[in-house]
Protein backbone atom coordinates (compact mmCIF):
# COMPACT_ATOMS: atom_id res chain seq x y z
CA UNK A 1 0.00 0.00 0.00
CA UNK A 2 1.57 3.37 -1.09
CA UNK A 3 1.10 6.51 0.90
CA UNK A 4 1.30 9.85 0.01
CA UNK A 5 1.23 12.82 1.76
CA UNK A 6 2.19 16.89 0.39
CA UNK A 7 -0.28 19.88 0.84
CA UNK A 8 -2.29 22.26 -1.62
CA UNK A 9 -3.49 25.45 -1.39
CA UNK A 10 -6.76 26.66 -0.09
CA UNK A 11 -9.36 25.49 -2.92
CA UNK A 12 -12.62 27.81 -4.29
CA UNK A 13 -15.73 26.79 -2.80
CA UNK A 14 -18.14 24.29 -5.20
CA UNK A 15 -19.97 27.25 -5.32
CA UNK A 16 -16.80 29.90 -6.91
CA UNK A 17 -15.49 27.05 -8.82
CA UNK A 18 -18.08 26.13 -11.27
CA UNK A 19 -19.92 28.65 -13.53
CA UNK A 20 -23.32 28.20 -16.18
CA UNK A 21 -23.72 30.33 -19.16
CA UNK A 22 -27.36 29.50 -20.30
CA UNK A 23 -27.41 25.17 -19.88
CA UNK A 24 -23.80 25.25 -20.01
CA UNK A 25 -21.40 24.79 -17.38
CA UNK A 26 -17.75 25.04 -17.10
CA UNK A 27 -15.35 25.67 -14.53
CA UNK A 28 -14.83 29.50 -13.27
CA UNK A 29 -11.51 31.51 -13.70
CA UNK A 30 -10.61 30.81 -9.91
CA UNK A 31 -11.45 27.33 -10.31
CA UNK A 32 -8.92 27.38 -13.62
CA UNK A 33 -6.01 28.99 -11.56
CA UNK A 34 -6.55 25.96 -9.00
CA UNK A 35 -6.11 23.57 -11.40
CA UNK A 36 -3.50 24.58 -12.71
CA UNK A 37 -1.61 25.18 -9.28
CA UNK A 38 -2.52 21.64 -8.47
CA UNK A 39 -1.08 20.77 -11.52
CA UNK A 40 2.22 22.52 -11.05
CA UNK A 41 2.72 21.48 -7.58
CA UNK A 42 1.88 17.03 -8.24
CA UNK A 43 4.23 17.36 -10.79
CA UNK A 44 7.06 19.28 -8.98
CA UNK A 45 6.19 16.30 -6.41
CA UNK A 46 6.47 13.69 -8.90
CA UNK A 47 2.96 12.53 -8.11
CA UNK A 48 1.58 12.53 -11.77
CA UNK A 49 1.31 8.89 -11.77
CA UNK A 50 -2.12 7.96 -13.19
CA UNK A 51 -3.09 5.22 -10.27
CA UNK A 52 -5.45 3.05 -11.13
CA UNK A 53 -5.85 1.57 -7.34
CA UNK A 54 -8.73 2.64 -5.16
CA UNK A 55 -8.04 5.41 -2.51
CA UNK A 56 -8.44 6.97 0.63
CA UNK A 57 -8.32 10.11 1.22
CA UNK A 58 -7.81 12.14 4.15
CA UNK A 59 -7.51 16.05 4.03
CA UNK A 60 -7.02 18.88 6.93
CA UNK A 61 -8.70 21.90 5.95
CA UNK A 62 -6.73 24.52 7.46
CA UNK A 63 -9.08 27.32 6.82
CA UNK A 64 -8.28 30.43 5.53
CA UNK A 65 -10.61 32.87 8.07
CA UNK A 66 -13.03 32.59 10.62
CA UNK A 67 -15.77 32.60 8.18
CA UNK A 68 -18.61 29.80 8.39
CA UNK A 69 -18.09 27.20 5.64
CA UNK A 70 -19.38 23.76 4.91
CA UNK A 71 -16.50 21.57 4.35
CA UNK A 72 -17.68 19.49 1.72
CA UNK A 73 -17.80 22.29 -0.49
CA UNK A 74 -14.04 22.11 -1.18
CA UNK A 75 -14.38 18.04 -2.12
CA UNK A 76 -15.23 18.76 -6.01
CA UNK A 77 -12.72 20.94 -6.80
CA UNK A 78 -9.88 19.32 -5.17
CA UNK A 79 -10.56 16.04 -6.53
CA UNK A 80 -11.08 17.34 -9.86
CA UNK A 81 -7.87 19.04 -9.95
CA UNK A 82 -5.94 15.88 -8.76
CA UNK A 83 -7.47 14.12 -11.55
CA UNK A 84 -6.53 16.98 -13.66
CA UNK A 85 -3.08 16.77 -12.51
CA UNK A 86 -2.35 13.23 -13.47
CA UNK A 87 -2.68 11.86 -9.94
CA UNK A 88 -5.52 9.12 -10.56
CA UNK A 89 -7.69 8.22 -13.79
CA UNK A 90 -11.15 9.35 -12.03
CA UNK A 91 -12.37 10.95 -8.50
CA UNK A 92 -14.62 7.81 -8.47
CA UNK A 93 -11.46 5.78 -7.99
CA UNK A 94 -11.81 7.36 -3.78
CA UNK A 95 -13.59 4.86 -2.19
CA UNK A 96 -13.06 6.39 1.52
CA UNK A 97 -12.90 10.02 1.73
CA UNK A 98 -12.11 12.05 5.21
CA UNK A 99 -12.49 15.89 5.89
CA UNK A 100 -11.11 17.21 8.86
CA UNK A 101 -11.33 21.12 10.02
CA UNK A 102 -7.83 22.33 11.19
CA UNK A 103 -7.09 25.47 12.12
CA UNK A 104 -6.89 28.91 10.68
CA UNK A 105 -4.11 29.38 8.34
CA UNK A 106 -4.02 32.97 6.60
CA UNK A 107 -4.61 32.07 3.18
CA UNK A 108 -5.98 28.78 4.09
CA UNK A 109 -4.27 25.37 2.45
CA UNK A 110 -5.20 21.37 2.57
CA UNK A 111 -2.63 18.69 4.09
CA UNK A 112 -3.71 15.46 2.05
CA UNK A 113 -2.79 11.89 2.87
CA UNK A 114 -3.82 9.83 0.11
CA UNK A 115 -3.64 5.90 0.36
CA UNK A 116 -3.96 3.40 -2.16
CA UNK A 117 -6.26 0.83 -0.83
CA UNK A 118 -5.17 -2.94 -1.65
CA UNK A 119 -7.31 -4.47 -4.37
CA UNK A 120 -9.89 -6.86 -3.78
């Protein structure tokens, strides 16, 4: 069972991170930027390596103000952009996914520990 652990920044809220013109949606400008941080920071790790294994996931949501927030708001766009980075093949590959608050961090960021789970 590999393990991996590195942290990300802060990610938009489902709510900032996609967008609908008319029937169409696509992801916002903020939600682009992620990506593409997420991107540049699994491959700087070496962590583009397109599992195909399920997962676990466990991430500490340092939050980035005293604000109320729903946690599970930041689950779509992180998982999106670790598929986007080359981490896995599909966010339906996480079969066991934990969200933990931590504490306030200006700026905010997410410590991830991501497992692959032994096939059955």
């Amino acid at each position: 069972m590999n393990e991996y652990q590195f942290v990300l920044p802060y990610p938009p809220s489902v709510n900032t991170y996609w967008r609908r013109r008319g029937s169409q949606y696509y992801i916002s400008d903020k939600g682009q930027k992620y990506r593409k941080d997420v991107q540049q920071i699994i491959r700087q790790l070496k962590l583009d390596i397109f599992t195909k294994s399920r997962l676990r996931i466990k991430v500490i949501a340092d939050v980035p103000d005293s604000r109320r927030r729903d946690l599970d708001n930041i689950l779509k766009g992180l998982l999106d952009s670790l598929i986007h980075a080359g981490f896995a093949e599909d966010d339906e590959q996480f079969d066991d996914i934990r969200v933990i608050r931590g504490v306030k961090v200006p700026g905010g960021r997410l410590g991830i520990k991501i497992t692959e789970l032994e096939n059955a």
